[in-house]
PDB file of N, CA and C in Angstrom:
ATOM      1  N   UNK A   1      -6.402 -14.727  14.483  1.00  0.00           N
ATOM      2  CA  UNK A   1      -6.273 -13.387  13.932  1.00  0.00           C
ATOM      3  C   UNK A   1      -4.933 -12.790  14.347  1.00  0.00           C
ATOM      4  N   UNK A   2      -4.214 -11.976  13.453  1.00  0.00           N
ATOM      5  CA  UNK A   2      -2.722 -11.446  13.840  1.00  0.00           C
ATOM      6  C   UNK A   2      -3.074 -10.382  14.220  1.00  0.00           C
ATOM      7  N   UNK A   3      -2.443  -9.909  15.310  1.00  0.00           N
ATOM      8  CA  UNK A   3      -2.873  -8.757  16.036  1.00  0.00           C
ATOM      9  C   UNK A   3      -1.609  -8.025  16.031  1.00  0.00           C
ATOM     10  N   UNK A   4      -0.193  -8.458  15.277  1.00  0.00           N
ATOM     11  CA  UNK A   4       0.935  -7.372  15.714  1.00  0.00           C
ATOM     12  C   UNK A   4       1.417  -7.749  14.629  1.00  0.00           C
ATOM     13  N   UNK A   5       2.397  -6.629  13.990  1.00  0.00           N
ATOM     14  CA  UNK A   5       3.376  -7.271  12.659  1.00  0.00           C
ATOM     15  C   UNK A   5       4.381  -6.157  13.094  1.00  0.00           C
ATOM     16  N   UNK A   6       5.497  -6.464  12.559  1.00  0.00           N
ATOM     17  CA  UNK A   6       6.702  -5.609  12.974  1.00  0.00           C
ATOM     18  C   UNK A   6       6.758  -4.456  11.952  1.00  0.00           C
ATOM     19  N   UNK A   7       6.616  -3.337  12.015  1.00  0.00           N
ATOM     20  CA  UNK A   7       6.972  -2.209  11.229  1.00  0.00           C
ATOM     21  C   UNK A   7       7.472  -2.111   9.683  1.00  0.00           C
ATOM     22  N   UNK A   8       8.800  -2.990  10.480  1.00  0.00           N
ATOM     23  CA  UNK A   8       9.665  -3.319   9.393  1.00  0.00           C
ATOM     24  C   UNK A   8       8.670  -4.185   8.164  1.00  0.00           C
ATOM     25  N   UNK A   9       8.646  -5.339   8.319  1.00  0.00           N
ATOM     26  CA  UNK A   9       7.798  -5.866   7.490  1.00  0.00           C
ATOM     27  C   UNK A   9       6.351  -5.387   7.290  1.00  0.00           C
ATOM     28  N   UNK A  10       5.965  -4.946   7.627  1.00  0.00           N
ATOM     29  CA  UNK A  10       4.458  -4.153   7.092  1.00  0.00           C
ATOM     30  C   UNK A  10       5.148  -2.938   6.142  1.00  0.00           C
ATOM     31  N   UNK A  11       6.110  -2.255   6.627  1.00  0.00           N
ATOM     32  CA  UNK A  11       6.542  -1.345   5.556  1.00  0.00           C
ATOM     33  C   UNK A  11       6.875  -2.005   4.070  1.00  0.00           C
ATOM     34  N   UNK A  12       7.819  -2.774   4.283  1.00  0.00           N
ATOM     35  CA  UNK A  12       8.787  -3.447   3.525  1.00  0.00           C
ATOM     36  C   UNK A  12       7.408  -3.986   2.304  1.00  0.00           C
ATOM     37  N   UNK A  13       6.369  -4.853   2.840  1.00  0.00           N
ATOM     38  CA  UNK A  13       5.057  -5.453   2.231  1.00  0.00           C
ATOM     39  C   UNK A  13       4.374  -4.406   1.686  1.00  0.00           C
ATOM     40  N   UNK A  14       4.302  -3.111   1.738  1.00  0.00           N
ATOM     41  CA  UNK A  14       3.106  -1.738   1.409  1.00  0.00           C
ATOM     42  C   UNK A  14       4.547  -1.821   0.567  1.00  0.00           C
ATOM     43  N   UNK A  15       5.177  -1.199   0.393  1.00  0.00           N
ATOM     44  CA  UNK A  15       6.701  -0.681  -0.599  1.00  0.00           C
ATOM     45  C   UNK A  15       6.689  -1.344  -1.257  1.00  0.00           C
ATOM     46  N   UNK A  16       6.556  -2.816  -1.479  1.00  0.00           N
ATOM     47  CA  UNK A  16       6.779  -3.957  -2.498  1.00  0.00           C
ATOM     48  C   UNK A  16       5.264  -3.687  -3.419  1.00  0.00           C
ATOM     49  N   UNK A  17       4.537  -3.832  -2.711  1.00  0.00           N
ATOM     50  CA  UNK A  17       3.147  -3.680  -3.266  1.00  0.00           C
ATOM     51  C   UNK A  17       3.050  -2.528  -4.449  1.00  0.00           C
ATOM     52  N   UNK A  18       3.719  -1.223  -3.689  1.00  0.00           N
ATOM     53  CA  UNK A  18       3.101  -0.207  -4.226  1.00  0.00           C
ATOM     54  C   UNK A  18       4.120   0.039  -5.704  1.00  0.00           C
ATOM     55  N   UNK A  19       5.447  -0.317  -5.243  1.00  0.00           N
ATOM     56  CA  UNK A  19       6.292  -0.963  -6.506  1.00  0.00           C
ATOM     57  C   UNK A  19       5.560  -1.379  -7.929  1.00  0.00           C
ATOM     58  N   UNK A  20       5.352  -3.089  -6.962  1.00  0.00           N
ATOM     59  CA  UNK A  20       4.177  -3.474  -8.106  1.00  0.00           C
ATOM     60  C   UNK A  20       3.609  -2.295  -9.057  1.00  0.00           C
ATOM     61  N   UNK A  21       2.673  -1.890  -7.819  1.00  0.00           N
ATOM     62  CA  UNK A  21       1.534  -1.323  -9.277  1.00  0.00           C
ATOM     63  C   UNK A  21       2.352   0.118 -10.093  1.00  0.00           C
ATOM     64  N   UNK A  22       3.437   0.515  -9.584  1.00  0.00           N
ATOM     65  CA  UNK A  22       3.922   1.677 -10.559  1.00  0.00           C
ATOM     66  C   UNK A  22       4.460   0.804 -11.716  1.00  0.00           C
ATOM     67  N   UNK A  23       5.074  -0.147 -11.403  1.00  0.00           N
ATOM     68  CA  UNK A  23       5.746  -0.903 -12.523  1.00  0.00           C
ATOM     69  C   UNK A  23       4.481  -1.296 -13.928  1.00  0.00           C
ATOM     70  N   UNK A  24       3.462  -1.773 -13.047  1.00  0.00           N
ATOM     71  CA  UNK A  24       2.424  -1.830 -14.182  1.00  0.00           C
ATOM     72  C   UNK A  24       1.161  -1.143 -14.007  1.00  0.00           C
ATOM     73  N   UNK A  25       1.177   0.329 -13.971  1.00  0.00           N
ATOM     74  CA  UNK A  25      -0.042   1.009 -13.205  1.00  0.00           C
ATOM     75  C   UNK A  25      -0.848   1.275 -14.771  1.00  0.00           C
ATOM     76  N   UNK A  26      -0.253   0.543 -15.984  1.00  0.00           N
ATOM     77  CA  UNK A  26      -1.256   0.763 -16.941  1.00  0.00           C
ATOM     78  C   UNK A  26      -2.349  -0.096 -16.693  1.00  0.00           C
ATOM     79  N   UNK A  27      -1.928  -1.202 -16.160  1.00  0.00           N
ATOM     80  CA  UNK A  27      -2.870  -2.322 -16.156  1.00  0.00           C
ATOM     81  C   UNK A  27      -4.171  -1.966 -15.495  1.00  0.00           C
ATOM     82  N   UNK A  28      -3.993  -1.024 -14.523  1.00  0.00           N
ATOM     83  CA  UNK A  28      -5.202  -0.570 -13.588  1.00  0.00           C
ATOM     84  C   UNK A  28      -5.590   0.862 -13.548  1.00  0.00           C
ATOM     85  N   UNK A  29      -7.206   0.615 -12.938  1.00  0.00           N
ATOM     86  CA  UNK A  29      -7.820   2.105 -12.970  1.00  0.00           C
ATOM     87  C   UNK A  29      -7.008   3.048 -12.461  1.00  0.00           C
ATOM     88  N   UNK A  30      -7.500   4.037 -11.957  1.00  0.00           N
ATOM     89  CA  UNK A  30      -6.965   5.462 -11.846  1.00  0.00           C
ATOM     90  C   UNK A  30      -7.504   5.329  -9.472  1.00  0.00           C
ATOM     91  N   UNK A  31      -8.442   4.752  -9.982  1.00  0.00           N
ATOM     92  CA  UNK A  31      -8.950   4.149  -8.296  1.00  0.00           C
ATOM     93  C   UNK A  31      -8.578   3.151  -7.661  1.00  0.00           C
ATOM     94  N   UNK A  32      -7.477   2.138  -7.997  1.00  0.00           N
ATOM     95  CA  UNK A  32      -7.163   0.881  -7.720  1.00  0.00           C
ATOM     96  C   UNK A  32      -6.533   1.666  -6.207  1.00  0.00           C
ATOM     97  N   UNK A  33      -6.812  -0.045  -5.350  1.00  0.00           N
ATOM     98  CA  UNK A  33      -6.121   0.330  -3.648  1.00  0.00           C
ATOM     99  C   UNK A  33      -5.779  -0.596  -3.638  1.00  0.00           C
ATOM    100  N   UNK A  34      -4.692   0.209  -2.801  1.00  0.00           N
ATOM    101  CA  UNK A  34      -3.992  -0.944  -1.666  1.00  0.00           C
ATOM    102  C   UNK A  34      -4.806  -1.625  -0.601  1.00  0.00           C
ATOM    103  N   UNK A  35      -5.147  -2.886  -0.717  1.00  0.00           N
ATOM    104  CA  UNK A  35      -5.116  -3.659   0.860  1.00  0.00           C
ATOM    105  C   UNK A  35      -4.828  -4.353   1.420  1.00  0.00           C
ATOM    106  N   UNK A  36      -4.719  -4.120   2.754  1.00  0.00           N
ATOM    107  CA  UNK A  36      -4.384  -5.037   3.845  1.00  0.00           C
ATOM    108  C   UNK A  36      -5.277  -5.549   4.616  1.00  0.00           C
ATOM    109  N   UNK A  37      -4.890  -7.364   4.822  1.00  0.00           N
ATOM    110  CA  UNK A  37      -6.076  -8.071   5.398  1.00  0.00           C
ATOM    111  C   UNK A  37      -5.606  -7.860   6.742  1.00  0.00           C
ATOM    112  N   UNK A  38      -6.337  -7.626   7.894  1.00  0.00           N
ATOM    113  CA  UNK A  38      -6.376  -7.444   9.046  1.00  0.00           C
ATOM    114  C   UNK A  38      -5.994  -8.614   9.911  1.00  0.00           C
ATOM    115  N   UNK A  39      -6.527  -9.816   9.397  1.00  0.00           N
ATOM    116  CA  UNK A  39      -6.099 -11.040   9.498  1.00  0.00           C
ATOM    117  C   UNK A  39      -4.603 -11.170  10.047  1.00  0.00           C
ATOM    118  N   UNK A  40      -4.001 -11.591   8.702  1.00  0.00           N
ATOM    119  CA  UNK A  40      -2.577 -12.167   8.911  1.00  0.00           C
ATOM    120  C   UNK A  40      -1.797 -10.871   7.840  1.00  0.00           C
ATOM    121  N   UNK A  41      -2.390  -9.278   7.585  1.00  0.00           N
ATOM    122  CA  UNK A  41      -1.382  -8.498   7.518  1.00  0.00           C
ATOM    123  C   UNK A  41      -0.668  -8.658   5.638  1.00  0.00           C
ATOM    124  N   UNK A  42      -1.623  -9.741   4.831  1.00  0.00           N
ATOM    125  CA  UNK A  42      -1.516  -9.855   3.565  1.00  0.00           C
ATOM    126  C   UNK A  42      -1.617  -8.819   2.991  1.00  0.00           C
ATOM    127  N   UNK A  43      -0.844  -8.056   1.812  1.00  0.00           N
ATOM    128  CA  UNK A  43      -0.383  -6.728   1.285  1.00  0.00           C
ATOM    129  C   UNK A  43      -0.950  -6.978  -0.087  1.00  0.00           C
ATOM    130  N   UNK A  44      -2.083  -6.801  -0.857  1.00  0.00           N
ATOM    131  CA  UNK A  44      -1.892  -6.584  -2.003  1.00  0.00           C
ATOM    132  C   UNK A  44      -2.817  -5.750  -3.165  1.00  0.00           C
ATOM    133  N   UNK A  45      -2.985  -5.289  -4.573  1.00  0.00           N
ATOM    134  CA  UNK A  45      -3.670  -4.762  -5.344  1.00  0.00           C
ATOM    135  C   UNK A  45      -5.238  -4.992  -5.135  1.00  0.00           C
ATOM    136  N   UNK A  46      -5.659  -3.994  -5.155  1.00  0.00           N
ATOM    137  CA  UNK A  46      -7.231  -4.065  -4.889  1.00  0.00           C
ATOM    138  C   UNK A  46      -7.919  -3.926  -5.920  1.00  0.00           C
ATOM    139  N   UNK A  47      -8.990  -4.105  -6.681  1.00  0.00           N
ATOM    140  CA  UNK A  47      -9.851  -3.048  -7.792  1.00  0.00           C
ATOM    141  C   UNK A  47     -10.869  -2.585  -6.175  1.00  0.00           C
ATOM    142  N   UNK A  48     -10.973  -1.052  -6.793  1.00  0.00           N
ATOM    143  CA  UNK A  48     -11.909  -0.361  -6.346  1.00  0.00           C
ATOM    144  C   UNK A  48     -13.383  -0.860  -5.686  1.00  0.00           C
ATOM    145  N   UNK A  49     -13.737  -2.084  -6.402  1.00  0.00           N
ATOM    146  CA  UNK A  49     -14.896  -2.197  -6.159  1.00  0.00           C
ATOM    147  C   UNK A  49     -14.956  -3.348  -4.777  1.00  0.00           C
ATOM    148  N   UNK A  50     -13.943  -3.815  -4.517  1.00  0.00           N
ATOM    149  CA  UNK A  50     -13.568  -4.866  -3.687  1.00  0.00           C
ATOM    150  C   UNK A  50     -13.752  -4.378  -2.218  1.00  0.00           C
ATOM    151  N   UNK A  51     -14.899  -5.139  -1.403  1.00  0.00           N
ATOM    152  CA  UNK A  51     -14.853  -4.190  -0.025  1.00  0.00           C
ATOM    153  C   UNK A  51     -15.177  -5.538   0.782  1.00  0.00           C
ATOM    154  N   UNK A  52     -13.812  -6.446   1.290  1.00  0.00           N
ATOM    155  CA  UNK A  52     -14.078  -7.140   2.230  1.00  0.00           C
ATOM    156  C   UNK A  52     -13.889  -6.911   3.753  1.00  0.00           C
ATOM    157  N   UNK A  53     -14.579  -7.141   4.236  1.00  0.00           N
ATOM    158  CA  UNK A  53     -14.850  -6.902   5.772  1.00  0.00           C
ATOM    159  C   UNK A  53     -13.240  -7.050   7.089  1.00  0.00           C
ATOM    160  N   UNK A  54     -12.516  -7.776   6.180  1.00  0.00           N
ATOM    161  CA  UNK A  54     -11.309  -8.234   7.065  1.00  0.00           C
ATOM    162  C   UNK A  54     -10.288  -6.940   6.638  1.00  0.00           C
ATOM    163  N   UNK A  55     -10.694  -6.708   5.716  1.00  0.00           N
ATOM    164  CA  UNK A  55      -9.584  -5.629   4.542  1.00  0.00           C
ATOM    165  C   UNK A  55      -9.180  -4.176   5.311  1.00  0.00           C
ATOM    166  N   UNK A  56      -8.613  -3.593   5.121  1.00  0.00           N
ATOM    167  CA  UNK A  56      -8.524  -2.605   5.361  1.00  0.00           C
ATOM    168  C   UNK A  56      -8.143  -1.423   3.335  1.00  0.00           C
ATOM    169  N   UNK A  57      -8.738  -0.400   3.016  1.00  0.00           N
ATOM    170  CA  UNK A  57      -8.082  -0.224   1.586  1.00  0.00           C
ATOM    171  C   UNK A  57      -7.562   1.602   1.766  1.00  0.00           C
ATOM    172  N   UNK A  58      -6.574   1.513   0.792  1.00  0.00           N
ATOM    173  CA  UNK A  58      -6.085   2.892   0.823  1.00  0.00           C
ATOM    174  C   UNK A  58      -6.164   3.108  -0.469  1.00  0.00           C
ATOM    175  N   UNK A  59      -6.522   4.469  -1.411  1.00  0.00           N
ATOM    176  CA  UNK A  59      -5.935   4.778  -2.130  1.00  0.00           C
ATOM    177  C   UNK A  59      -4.733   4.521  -2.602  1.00  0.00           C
ATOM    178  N   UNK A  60      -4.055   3.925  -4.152  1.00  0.00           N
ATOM    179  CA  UNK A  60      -2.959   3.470  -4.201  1.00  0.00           C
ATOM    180  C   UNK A  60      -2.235   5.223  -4.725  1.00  0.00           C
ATOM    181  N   UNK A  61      -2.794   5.958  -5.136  1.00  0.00           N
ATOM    182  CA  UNK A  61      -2.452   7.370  -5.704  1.00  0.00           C
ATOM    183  C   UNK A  61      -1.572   7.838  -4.449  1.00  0.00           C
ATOM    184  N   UNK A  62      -2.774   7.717  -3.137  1.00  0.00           N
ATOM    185  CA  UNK A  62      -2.174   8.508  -1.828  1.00  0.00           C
ATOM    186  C   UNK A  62      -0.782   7.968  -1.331  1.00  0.00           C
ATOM    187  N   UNK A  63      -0.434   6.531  -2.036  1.00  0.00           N
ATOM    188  CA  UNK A  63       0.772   6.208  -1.541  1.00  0.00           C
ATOM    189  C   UNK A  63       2.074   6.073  -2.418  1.00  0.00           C
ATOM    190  N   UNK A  64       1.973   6.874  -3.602  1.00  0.00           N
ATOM    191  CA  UNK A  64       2.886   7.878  -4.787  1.00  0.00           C
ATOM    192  C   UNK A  64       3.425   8.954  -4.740  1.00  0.00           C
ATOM    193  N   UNK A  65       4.120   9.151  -5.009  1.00  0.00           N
ATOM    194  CA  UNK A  65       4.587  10.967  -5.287  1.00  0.00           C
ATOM    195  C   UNK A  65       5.254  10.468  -6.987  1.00  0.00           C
ATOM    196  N   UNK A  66       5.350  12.094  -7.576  1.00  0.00           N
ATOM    197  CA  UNK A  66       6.078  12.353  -8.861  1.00  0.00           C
ATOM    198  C   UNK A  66       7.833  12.034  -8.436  1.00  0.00           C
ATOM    199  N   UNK A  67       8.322  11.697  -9.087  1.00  0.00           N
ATOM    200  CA  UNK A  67      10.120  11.954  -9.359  1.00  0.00           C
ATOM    201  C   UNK A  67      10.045  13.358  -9.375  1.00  0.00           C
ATOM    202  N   UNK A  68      10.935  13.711  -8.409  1.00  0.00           N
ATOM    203  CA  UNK A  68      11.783  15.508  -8.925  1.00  0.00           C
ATOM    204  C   UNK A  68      12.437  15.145  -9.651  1.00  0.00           C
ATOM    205  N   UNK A  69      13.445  13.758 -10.281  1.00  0.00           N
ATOM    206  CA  UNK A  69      14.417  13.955 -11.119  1.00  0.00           C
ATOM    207  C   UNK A  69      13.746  13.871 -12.949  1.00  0.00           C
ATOM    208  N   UNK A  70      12.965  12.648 -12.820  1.00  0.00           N
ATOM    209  CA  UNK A  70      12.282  12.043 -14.135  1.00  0.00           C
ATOM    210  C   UNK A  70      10.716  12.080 -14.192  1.00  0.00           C
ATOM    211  N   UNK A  71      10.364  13.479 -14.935  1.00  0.00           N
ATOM    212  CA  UNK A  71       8.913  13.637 -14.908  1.00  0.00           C
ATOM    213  C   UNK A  71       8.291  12.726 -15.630  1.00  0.00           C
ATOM    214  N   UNK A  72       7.116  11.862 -15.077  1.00  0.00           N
ATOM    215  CA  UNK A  72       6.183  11.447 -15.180  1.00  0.00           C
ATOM    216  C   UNK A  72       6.605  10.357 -14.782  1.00  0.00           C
ATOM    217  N   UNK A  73       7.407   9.997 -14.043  1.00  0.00           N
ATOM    218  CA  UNK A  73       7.740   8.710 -12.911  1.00  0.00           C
ATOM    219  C   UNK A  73       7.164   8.781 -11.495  1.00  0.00           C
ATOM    220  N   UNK A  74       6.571   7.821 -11.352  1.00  0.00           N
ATOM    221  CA  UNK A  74       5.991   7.967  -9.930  1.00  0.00           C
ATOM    222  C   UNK A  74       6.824   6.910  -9.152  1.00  0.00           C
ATOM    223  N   UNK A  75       7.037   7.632  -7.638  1.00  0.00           N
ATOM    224  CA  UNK A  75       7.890   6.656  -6.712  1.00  0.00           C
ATOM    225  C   UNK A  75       7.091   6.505  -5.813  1.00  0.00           C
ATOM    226  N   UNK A  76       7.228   5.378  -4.760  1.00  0.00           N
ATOM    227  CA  UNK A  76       6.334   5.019  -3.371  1.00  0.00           C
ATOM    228  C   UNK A  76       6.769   6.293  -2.625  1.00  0.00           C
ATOM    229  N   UNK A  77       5.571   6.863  -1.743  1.00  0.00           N
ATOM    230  CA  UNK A  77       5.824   8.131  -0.832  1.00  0.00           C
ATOM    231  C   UNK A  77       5.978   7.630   0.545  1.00  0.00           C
ATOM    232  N   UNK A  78       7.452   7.375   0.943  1.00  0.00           N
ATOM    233  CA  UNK A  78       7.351   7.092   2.163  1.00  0.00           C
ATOM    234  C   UNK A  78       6.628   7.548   3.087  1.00  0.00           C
ATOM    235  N   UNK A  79       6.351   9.131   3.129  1.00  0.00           N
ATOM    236  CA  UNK A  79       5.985   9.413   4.293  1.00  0.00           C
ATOM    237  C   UNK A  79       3.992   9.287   4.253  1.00  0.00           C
ATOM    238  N   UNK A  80       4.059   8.714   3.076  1.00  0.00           N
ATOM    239  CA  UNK A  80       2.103   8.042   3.384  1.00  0.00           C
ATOM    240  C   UNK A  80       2.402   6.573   3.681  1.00  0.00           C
ATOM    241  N   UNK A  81       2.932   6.213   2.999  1.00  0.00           N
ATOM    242  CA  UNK A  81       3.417   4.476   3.192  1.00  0.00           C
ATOM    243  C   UNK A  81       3.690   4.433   4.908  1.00  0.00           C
ATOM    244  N   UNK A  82       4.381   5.414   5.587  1.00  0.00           N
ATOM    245  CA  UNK A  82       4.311   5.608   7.003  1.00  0.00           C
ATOM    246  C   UNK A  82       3.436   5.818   8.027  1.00  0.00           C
ATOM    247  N   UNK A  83       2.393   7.156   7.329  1.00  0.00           N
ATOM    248  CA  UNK A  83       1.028   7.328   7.928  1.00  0.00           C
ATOM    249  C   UNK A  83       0.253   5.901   7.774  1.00  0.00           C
ATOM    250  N   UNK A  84       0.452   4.821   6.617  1.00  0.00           N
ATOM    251  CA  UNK A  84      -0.573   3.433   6.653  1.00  0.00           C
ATOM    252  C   UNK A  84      -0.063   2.768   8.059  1.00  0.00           C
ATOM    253  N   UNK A  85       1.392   2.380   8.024  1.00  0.00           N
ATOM    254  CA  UNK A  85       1.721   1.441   8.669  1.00  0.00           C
ATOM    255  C   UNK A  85       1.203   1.890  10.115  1.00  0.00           C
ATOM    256  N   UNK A  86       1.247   3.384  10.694  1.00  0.00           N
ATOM    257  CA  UNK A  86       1.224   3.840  11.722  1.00  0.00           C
ATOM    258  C   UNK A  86      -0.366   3.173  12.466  1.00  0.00           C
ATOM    259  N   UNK A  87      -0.948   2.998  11.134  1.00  0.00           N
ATOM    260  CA  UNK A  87      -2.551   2.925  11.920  1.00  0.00           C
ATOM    261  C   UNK A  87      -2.645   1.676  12.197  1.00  0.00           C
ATOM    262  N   UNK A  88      -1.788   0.380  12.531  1.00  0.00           N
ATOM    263  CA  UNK A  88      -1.743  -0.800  13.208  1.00  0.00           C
ATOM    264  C   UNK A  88      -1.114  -0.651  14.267  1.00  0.00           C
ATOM    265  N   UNK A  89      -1.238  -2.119  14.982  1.00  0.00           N
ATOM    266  CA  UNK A  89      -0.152  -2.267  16.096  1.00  0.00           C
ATOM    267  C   UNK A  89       1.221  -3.220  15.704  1.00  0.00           C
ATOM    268  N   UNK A  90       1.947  -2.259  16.121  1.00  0.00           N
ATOM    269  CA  UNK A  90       3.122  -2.957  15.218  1.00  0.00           C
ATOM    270  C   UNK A  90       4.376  -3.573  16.514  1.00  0.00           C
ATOM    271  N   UNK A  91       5.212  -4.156  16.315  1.00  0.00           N
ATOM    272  CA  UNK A  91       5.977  -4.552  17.303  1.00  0.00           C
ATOM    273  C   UNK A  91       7.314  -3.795  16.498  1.00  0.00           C
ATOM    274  N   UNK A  92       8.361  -3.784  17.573  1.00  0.00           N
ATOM    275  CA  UNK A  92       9.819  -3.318  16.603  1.00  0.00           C
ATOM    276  C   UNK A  92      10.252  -4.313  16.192  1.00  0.00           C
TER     277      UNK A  92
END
């Protein structure tokens, strides 16, 4: 079981992820999450209904904000993408 991941890359893995699903957030519900396996720290699209025991899931909404520049663009919200990473143990 991985018990530490470096910041950097747990961020870098939630940011890529959450990328993903803006790029194709037609494809999915309005409830789709992010998760992370507790395991070895694997980053990816959830459906809602998915509740494995190793997982950890977030709301993928909570980790969006709107564009101030281009309305109806959504960007990754660092500072939730920050509150996720915070709730592991991370190494620098």
């Amino acid at each position: 079981m991985a018990e530490k991941i470096s910041r950097i890359t747990l961020t870098e893995a939630i940011r890529r992820t959450v990328e993903e699903y803006i790029e194709s957030e037609q494809q999915y519900d309005d409830d789709v999450q992010l998760q992370i396996d507790r395991t070895d720290f694997d980053v990816a699209i959830a459906d809602p209904e998915q509740d494995l025991p190793e997982c950890d899931y977030y709301p993928m909404m909570d980790l969006v904000q709107m564009s101030a520049d281009d309305d109806g663009r959504w960007l990754p919200d660092d500072d939730a993408i920050a509150s996720v990473v915070d709730e592991y143990v991370i190494t620098d």
